[in-house]
Protein backbone atom coordinates (compact mmCIF):
# COMPACT_ATOMS: atom_id res chain seq x y z
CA UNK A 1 85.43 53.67 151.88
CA UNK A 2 88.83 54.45 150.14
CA UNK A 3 87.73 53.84 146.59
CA UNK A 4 88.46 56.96 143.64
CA UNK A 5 84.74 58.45 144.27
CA UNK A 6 85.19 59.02 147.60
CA UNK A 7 89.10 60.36 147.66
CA UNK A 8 88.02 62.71 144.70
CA UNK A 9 84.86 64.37 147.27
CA UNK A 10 87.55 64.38 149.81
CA UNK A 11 89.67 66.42 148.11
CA UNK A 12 87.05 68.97 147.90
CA UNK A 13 87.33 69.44 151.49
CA UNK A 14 91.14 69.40 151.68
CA UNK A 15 91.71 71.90 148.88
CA UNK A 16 89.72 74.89 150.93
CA UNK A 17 92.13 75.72 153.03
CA UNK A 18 94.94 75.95 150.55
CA UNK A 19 92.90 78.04 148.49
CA UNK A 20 92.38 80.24 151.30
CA UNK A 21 96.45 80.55 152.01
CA UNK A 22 96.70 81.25 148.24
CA UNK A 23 94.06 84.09 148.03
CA UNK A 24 95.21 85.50 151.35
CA UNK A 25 99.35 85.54 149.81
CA UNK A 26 97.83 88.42 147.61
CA UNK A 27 99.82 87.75 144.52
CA UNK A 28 98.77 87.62 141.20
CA UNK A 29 100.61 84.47 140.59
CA UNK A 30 98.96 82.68 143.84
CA UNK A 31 95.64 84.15 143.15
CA UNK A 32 95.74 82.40 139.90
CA UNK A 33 96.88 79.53 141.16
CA UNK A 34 94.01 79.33 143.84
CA UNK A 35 91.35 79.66 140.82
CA UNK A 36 93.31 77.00 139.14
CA UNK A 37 92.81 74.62 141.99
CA UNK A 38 89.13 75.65 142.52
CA UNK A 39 88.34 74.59 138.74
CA UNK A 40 90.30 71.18 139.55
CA UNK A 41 88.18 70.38 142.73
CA UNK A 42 84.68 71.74 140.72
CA UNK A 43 85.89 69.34 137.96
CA UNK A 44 86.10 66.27 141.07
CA UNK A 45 82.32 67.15 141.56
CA UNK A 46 81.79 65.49 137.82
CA UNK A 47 84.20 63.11 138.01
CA UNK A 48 83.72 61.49 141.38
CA UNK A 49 79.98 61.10 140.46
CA UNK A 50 81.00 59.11 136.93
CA UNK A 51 83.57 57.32 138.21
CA UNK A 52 80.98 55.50 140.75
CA UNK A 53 78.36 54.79 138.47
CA UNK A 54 80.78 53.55 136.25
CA UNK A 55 82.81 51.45 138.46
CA UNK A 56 79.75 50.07 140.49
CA UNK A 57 81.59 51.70 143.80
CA UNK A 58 78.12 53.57 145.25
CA UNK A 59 78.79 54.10 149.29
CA UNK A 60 76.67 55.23 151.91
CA UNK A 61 80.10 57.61 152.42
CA UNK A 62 80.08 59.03 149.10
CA UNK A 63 76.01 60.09 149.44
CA UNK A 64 77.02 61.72 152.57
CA UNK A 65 80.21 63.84 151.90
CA UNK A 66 79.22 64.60 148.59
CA UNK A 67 77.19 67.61 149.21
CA UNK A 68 78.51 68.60 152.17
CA UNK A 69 81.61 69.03 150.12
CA UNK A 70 80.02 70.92 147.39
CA UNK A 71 78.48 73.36 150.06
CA UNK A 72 81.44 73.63 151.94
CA UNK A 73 83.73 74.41 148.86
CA UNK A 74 80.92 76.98 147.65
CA UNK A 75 80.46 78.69 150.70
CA UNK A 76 84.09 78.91 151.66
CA UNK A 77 84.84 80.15 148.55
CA UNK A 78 82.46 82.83 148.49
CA UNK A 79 83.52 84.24 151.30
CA UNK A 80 86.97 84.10 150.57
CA UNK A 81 85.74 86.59 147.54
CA UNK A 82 83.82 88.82 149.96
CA UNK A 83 86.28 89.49 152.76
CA UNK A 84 89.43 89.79 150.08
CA UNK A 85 86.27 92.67 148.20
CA UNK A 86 86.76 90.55 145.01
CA UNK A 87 83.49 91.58 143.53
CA UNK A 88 81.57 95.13 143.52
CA UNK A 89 79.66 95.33 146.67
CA UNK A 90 76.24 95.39 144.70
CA UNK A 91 77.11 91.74 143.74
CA UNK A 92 77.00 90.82 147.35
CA UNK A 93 73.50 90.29 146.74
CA UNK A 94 73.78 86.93 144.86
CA UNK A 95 76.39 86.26 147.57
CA UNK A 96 73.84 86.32 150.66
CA UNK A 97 71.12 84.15 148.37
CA UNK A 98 73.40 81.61 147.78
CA UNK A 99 74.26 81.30 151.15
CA UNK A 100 71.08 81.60 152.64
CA UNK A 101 69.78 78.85 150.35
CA UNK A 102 72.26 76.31 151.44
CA UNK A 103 71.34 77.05 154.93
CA UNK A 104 67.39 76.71 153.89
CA UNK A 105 67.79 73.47 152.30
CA UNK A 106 69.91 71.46 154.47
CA UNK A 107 67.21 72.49 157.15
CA UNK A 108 64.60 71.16 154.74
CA UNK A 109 66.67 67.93 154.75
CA UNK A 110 67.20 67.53 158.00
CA UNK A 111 63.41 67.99 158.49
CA UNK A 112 62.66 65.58 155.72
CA UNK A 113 64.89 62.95 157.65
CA UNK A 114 63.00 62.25 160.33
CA UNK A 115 59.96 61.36 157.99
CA UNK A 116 62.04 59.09 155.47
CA UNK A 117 61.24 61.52 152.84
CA UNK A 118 63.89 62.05 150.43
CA UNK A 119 64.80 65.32 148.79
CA UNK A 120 66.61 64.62 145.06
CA UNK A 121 68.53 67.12 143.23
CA UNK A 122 66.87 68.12 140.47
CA UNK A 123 67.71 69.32 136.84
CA UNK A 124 67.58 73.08 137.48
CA UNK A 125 69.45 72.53 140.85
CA UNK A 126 72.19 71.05 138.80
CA UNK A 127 72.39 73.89 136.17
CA UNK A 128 72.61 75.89 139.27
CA UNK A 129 75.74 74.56 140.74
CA UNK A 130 77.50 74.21 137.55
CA UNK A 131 76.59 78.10 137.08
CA UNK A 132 77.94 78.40 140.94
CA UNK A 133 81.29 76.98 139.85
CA UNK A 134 82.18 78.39 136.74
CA UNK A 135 81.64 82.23 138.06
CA UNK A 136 83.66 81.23 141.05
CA UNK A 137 86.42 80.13 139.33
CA UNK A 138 85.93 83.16 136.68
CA UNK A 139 86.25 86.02 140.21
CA UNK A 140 89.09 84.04 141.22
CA UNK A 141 91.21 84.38 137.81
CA UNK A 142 90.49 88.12 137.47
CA UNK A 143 94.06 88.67 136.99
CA UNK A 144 93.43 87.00 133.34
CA UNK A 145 92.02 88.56 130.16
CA UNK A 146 89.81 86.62 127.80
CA UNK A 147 89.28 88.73 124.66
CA UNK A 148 90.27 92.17 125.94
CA UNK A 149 87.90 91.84 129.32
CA UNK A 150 88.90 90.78 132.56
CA UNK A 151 87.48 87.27 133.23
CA UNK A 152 86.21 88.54 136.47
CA UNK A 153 83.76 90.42 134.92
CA UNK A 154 82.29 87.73 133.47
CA UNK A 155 82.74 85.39 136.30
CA UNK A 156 80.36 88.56 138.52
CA UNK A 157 77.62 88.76 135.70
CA UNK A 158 77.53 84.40 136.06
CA UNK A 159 77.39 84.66 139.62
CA UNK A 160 73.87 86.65 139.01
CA UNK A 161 72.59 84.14 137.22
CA UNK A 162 73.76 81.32 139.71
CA UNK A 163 71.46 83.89 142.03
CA UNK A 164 68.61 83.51 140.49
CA UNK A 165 68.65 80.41 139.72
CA UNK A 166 69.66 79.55 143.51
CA UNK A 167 66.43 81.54 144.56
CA UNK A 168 64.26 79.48 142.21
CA UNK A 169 65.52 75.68 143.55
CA UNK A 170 65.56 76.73 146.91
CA UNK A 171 62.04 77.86 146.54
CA UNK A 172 61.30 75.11 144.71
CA UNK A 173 62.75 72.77 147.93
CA UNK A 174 60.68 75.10 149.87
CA UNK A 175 57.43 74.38 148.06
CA UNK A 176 57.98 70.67 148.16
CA UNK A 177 57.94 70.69 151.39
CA UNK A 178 55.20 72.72 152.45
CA UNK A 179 52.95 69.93 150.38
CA UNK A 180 54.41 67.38 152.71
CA UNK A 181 53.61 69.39 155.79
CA UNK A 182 49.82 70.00 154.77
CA UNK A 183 49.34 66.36 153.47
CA UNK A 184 50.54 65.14 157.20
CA UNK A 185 48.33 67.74 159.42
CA UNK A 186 45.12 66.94 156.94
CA UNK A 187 46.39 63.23 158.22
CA UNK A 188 46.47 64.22 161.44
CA UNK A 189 42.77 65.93 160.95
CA UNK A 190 41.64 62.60 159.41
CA UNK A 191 42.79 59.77 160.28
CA UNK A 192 41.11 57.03 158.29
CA UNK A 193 42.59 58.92 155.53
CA UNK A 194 45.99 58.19 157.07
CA UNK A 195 45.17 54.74 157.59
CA UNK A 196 44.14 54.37 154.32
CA UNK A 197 47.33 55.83 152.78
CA UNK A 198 49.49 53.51 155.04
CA UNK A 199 47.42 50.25 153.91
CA UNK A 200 48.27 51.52 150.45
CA UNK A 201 52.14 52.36 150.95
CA UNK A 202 52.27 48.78 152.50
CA UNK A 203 50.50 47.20 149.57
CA UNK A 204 52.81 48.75 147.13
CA UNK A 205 55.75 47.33 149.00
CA UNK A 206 54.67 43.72 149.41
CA UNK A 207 53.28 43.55 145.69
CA UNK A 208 57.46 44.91 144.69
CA UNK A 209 58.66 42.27 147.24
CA UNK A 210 56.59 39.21 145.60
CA UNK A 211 57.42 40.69 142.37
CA UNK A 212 60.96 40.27 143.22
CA UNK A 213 61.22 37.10 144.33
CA UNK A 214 58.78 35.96 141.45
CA UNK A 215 61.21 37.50 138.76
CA UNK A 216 64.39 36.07 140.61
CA UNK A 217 63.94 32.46 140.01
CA UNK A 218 63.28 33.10 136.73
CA UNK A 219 66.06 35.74 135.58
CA UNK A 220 68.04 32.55 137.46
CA UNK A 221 67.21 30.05 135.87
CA UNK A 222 67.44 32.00 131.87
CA UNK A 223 71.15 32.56 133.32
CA UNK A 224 71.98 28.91 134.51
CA UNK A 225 73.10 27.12 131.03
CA UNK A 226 70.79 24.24 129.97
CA UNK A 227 71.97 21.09 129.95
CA UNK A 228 71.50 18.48 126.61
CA UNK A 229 68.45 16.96 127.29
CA UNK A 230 69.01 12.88 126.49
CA UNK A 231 67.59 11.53 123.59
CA UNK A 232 64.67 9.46 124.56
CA UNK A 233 64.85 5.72 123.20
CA UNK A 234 61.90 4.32 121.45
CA UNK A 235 61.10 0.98 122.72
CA UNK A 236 59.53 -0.81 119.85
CA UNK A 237 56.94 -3.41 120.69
CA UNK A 238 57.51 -6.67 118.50
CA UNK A 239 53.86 -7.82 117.72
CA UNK A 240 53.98 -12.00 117.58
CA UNK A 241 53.52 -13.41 114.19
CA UNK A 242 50.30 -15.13 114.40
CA UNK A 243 50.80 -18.74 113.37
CA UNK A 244 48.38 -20.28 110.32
CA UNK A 245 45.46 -21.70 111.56
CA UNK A 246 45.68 -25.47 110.48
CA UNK A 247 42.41 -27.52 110.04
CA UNK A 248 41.24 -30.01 112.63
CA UNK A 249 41.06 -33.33 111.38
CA UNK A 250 37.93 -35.28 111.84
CA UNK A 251 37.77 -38.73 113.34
CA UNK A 252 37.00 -41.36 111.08
């Protein structure tokens, strides 16, 4: 439980509320540090992921905090920027998608749950909190110029983008699960067609089970180390010399 992985995503979590002291110090100096300690905690979101996949160190307590502390760091974060009016009040509008979103798909998750059905990230949704991050940490270090232009600038026209791109995963999410919904009351409607698709799911599963255990013994035995086999011994059969016939003699 208290491997690297997991103490990075639970740093995420600890960092919010010094980030909120630092913001609410109004200071130049503090607010720079607080963007400076969001960009170190939306770096942990990269690393903590590597770091298990390349140390082997998956948990059960890693797939759970990890988005709730991506959410929770977002979220907070944002409205951090709203209530200290850190952005133009027009870009409020990304604000309240982003937000609404999170709420949207943890419902659709929670749903999903009950059914087994899993909900992966995908691609876009990835792009999306990377986008999410950087314009974060970009409002946060308005105090510092890149070429001439404040940096919060920038960090408001990225936080559009994150917008959008929020709007299209979540309804995306949304879409998926709509399909799940209508295959289960068509189900419902038929169910030898439900029957069917549950002889099917359970045929899949036993044919990866014997699979399994057929491709065990093998991959076991190509790993055990063969052992010289010993060299057979010919027996040679000695054939008995066949003596000379000798003539019979003839009584006289």
């Amino acid at each position: 439980m208290y491997n690297l992985p997991n103490l990075l995503t639970i740093s995420r979590i600890v960092v919010i509320p010094v980030i909120f002291l630092a913001i609410y110090i109004h200071s130049a100096l503090w607010s720079i540090f607080a963007g400076v300690l969001f960009v170190l905690a939306s770096i942990t979101d990269y690393l903590d992921g590597y770091f298990a996949r390349s140390r082997n160190q998956n948990s059960v307590l890693g797939r759970l905090l990890d988005p709730i502390a991506d959410k929770l760091l977002v979220v907070s974060a944002l409205l951090i920027i709203v209530a200290n009016h850190m952005v133009n009040p027009i870009t409020y509008i990304p604000v309240i998608i982003i937000m609404c979103r999170e709420v949207l798909v943890s419902g659709l998750r929670e749903f999903l749950a009950e059914f087994r059905v899993g909900m992966p990230v995908t691609r876009l949704a990835k792009w999306k909190t990377g986008f999410q991050m950087t314009a974060i940490s970009m409002i946060l270090l308005k105090h510092l110029y890149f070429i001439g232009q404040p940096v919060g600038v920038v960090g408001e026209i990225l936080l559009w983008v994150a917008g959008i791109l929020t709007f299209v995963t979540g309804y995306q999410y949304f879409e998926k699960c709509l399909d799940y919904i209508y295959t289960v009351e068509n189900n419902k409607k038929n169910p030898v067609k439900a029957v069917e698709q549950e002889v099917k799911k359970i045929a899949v599963k036993v044919k990866d089970v014997v699979a399994q255990k057929v491709t065990a013994p093998k991959a076991a035995n190509q790993n055990e180390p063969k052992t010289p086999e010993a060299p057979v011994k010919k027996t040679v059969v000695k054939k008995a010399k066949k003596k000379p016939a000798t003539a019979k003699k003839g009584k006289k």
